[in-house]
Protein backbone atom coordinates (compact mmCIF):
# COMPACT_ATOMS: atom_id res chain seq x y z
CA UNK A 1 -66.72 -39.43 67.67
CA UNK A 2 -64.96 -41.55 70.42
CA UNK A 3 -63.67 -39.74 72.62
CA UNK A 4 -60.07 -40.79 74.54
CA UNK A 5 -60.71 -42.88 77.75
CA UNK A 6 -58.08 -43.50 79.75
CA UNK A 7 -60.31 -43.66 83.41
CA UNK A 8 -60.34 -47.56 84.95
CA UNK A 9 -64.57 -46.54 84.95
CA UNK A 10 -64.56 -47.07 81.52
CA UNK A 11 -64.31 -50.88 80.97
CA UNK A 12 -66.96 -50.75 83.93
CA UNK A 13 -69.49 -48.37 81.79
CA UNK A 14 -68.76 -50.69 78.52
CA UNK A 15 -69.85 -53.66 80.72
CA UNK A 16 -72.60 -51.98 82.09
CA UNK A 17 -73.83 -50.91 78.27
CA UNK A 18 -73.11 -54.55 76.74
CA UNK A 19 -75.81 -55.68 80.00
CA UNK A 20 -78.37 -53.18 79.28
CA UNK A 21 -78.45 -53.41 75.28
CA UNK A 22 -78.59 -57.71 76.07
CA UNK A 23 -81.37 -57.36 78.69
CA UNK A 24 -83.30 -54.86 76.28
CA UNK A 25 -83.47 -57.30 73.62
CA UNK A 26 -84.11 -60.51 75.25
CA UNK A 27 -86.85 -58.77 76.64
CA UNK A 28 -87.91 -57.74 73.15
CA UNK A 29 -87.63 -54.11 74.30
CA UNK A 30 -85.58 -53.38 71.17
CA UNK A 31 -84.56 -55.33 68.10
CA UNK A 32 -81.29 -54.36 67.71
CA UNK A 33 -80.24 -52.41 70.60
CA UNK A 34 -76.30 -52.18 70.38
CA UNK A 35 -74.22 -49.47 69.97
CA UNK A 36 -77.14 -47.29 70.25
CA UNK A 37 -79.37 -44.93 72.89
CA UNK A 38 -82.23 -47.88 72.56
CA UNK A 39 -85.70 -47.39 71.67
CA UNK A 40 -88.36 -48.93 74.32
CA UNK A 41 -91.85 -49.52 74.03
CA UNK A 42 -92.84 -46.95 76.69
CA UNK A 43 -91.09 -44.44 74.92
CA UNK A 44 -93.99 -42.23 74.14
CA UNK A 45 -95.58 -42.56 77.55
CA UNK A 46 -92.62 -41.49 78.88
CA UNK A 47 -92.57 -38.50 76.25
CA UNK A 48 -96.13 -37.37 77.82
CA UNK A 49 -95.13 -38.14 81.24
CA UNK A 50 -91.98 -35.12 80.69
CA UNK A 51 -95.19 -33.01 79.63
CA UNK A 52 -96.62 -32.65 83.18
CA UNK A 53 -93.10 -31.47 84.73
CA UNK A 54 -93.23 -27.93 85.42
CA UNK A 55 -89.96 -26.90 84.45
CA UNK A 56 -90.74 -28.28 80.99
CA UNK A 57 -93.88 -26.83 80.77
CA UNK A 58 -92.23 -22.97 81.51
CA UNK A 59 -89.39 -23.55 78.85
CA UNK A 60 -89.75 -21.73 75.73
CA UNK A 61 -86.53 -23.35 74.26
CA UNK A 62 -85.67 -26.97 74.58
CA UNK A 63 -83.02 -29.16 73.40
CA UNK A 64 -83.34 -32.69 72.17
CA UNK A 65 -80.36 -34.91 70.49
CA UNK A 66 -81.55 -36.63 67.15
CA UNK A 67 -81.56 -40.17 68.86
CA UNK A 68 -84.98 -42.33 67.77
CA UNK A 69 -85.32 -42.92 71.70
CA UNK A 70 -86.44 -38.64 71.77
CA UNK A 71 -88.78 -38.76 68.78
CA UNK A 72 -91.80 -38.41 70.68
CA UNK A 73 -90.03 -35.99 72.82
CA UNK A 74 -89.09 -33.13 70.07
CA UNK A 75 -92.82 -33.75 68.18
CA UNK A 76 -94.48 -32.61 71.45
CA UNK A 77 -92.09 -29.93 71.69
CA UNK A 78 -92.65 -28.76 68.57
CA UNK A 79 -96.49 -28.86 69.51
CA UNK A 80 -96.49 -27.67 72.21
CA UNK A 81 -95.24 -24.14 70.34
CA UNK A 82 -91.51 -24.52 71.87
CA UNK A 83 -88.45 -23.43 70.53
CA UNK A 84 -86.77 -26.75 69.70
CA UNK A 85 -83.10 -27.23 69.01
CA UNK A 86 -81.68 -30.63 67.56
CA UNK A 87 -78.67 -31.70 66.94
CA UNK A 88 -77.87 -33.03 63.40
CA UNK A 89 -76.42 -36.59 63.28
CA UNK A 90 -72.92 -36.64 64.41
CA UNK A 91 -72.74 -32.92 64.75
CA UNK A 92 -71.72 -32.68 61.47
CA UNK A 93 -73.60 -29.23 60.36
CA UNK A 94 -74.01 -28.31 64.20
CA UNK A 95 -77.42 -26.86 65.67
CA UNK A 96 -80.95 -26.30 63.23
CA UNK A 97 -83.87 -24.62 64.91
CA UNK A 98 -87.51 -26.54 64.36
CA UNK A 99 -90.53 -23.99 65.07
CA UNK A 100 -94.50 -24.79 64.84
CA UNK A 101 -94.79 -21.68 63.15
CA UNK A 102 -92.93 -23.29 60.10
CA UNK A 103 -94.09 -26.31 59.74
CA UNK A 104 -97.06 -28.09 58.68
CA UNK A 105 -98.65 -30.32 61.18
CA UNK A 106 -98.95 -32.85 58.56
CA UNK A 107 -94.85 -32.52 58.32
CA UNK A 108 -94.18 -32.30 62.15
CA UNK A 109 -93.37 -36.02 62.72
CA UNK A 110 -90.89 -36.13 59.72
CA UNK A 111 -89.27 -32.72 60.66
CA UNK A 112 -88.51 -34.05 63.94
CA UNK A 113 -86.65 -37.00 62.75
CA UNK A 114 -82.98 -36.97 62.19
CA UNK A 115 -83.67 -37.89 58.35
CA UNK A 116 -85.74 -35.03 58.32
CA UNK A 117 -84.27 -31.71 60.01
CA UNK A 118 -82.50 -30.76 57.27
CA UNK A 119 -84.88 -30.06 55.41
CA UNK A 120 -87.32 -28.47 57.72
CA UNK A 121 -85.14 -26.89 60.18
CA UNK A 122 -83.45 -24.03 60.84
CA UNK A 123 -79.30 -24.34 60.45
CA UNK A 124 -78.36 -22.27 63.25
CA UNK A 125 -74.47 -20.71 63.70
CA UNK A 126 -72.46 -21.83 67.07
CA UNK A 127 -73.13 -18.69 68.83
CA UNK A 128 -75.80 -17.87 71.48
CA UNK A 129 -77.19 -15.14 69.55
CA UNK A 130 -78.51 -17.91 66.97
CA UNK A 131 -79.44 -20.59 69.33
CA UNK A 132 -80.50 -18.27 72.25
CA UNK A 133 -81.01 -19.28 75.96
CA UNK A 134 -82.10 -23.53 75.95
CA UNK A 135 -84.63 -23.46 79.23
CA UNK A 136 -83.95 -27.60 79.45
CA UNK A 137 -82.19 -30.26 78.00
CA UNK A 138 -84.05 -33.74 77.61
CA UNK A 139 -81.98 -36.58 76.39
CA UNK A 140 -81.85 -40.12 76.18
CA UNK A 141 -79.13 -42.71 77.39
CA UNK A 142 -78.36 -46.30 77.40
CA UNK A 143 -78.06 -46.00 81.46
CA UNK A 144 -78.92 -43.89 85.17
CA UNK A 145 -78.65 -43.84 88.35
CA UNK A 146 -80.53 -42.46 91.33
CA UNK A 147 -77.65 -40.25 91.98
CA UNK A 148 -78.02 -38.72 88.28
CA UNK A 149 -74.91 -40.59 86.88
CA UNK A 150 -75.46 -41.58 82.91
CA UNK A 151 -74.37 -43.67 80.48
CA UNK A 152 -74.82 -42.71 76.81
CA UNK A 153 -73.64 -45.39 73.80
CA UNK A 154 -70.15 -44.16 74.14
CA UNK A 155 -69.71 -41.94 71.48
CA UNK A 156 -69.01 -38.98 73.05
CA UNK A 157 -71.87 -36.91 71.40
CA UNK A 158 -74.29 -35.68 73.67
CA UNK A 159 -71.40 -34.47 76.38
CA UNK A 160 -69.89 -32.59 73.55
CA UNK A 161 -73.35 -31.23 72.34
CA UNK A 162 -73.17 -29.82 75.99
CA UNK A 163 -70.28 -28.62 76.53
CA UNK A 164 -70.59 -26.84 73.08
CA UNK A 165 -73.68 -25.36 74.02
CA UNK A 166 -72.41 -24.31 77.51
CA UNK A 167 -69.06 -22.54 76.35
CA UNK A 168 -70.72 -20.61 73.98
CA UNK A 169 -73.04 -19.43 76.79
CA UNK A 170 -76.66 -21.05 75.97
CA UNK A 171 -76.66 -23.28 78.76
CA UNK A 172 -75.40 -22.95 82.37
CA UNK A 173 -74.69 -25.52 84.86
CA UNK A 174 -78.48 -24.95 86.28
CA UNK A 175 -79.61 -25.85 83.02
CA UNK A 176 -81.75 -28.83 83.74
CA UNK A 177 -81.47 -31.80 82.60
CA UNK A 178 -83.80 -35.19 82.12
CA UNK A 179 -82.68 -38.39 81.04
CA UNK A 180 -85.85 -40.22 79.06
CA UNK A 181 -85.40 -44.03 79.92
CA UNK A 182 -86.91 -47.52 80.48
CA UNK A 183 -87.82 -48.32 83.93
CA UNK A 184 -85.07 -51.33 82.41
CA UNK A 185 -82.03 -48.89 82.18
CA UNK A 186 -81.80 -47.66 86.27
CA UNK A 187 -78.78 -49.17 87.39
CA UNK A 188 -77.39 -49.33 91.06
CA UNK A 189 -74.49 -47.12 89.64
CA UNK A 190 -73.46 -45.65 86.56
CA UNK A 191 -69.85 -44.34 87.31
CA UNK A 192 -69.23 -40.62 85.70
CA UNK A 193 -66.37 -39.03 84.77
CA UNK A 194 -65.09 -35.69 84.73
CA UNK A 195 -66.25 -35.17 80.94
CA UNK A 196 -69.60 -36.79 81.73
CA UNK A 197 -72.95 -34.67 82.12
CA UNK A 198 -75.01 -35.76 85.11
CA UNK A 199 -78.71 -35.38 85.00
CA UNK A 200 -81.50 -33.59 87.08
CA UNK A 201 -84.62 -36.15 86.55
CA UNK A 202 -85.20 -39.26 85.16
CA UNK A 203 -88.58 -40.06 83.17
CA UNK A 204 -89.79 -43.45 82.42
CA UNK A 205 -93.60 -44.86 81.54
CA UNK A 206 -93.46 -44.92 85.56
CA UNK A 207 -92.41 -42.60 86.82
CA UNK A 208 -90.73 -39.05 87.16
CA UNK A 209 -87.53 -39.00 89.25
CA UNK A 210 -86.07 -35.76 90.58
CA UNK A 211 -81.97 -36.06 91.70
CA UNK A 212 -80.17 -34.13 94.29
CA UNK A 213 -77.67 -33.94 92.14
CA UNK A 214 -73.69 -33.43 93.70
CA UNK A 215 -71.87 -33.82 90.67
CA UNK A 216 -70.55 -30.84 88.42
CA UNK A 217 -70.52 -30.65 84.98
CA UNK A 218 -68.03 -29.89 82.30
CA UNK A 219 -67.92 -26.07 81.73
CA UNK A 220 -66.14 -25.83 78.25
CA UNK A 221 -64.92 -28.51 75.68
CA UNK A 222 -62.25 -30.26 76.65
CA UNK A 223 -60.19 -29.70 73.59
CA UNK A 224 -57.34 -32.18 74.64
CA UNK A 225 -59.62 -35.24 74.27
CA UNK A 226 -61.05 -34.33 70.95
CA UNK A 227 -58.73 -36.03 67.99
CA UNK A 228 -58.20 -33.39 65.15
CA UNK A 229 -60.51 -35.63 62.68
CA UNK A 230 -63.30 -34.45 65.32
CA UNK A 231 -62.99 -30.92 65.16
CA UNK A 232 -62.44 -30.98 61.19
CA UNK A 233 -65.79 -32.94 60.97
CA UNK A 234 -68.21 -31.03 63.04
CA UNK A 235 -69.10 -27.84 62.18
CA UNK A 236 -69.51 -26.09 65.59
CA UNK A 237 -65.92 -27.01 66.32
CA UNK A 238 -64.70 -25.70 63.46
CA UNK A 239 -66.17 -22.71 64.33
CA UNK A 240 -65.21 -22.28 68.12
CA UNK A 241 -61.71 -23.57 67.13
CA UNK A 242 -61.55 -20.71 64.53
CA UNK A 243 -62.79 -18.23 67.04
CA UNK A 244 -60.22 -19.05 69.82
CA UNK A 245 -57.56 -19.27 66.87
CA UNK A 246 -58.86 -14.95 66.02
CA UNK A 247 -58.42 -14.04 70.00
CA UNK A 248 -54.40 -15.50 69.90
C-alpha cells in the first residue's frame, strides 16, 4: 500500500532509501536490498542486544511486523514466553497472536516467519479486546536518526499497522518504540512527516540508543490518504471502516 505523498520531504526520503539499500549491498550487507526493510548480518546480535533493555524485558505483549530484518526478534519473543503480535504480509488478514504455549519449539522458527503465521498463529479481530494492551513495539526500517526520525521502504505499512493499533486503543503514544538497524542505516537526518511514527531507541550489533524524542505521533488512521483499494484489501480496515460506517 503506497500511501499519497504530496510533502517536498518525500523525494528527500526516496533519495535517502535508494543510498542506504546501494551502500548495504556494495558492502555485501544484503543481496538484494531494494524496495525492502534490509536484512544485515548483525541482525541477530542486535535481536539479543533488545533482550537486555528493561522495558522489553517487563512487556508481556510485544509487537513485531513480518519483515525478515525482525526474525530473530519475534523467535526470542516467543521464547522468552511473550505475547507476540505480527502482522500478516500486507495486512491483508490483519493481526494473529503467536504464544509459546502453542507451539512446539521445534516449530518456533517457522511460526515466526511471515510464510509461517498462518498456520501457527492466532487470527486475532481489530479490536483491543482480541489483541489486548502491546507493552512495546520493535520494528525494523531502511533508515534513523538520533532524533528518532525513520524511514521505512515506503510502503506505508508499518505507520498504518500503528495507527490501526492505536485507534482501536492497544497502543498509546507512550507506547515505546525501537527501531532494529545496522550501525549502516543512522543517518544525519531522516525527515518525518505528520503520518510518520518516530521511534524511542535504536538497536544495532553496537549499540542501544535511547531518543528524547519531540515528535508526536499519528493518533488515528488518516483515512484521507488511504485509496479505497487499501481499505477493501486489508482486513482491519474493513473492519474499522464498517464500525465507523454502524456509529453514522
Amino acid at each position: 500500500m503506497t500511501q499519497h505523498e504530496a510533502s517536498p520531504f518525500s523525494h528527500h526520503k526516496a533519495d535517502i532509501r535508494e543510498a542506504i539499500w546501494k551502500q548495504m549491498e556494495q558492502a555485501g550487507f544484503s543481496p538484494e536490498p531494494q524496495g525492502t526493510i534490509p536484512t544485515f548480518p548483525g541482525q541477530n546480535k542486535a535481536a539479543e542486544r533488545l533482550r537486555s533493555l528493561p522495558l522489553y524485558r517487563a512487556a508481556e505483549t510485544v509487537m513485531v511486523p513480518p519483515d525478515q530484518a525482525q526474525l530473530q526478534v519475534r523467535v526470542n519473543a516467543v521464547m522468552d514466553g511473550k505475547r507476540l503480535i505480527m502482522a500478516s504480509p500486507g495486512l491483508k488478514d490483519g493481526f494473529y497472536l503467536l504464544e509459546k504455549r502453542e507451539i512446539k519449539v521445534k516449530d518456533v522458527q517457522q511460526a515466526a516467519r511471515s510464510s509461517g503465521v498462518r498456520r501457527f498463529g492466532k487470527r486475532l479481530g481489530t479490536a483491543r479486546q482480541e489483541i489486548g494492551t502491546i507493552d512495546i513495539i520493535i520494528t525494523g526500517a531502511v533508515a534513523v536518526d538520533s532524533q528518532g526520525g525513520r524511514i521505512g521502504k515506503g510502503s506505508g505499512y508499518f505507520d498504518l499497522e500503528y495507527m490501526i493499533l492505536r485507534e482501536i486503543g492497544s497502543i498509546t503514544e507512550a507506547t515505546p518504540i525501537v527501531a532494529l538497524v545496522d550501525d549502516l542505516q543512522i543517518v544525519a537526518e531522516a525527515p518525518m512527516e505528520e503520518k510518520d511514527v518516530a521511534v524511542d531507541f535504536i538497536c544495532t550489533p553496537t549499540k542501544l540508543m535511547t531518543i528524547e524524542r519531540h515528535r508526536a505521533r499519528p493518533a488515528k488512521i488518516s483515512w484521507d490518504l488511504l485509496p479505497e483499494n487499501a481499505i477493501k484489501g486489508m482486513r482491519p480496515l474493513k473492519d474499522l471502516s464498517r464500525k465507523d460506517a454502524g456509529k453514522e
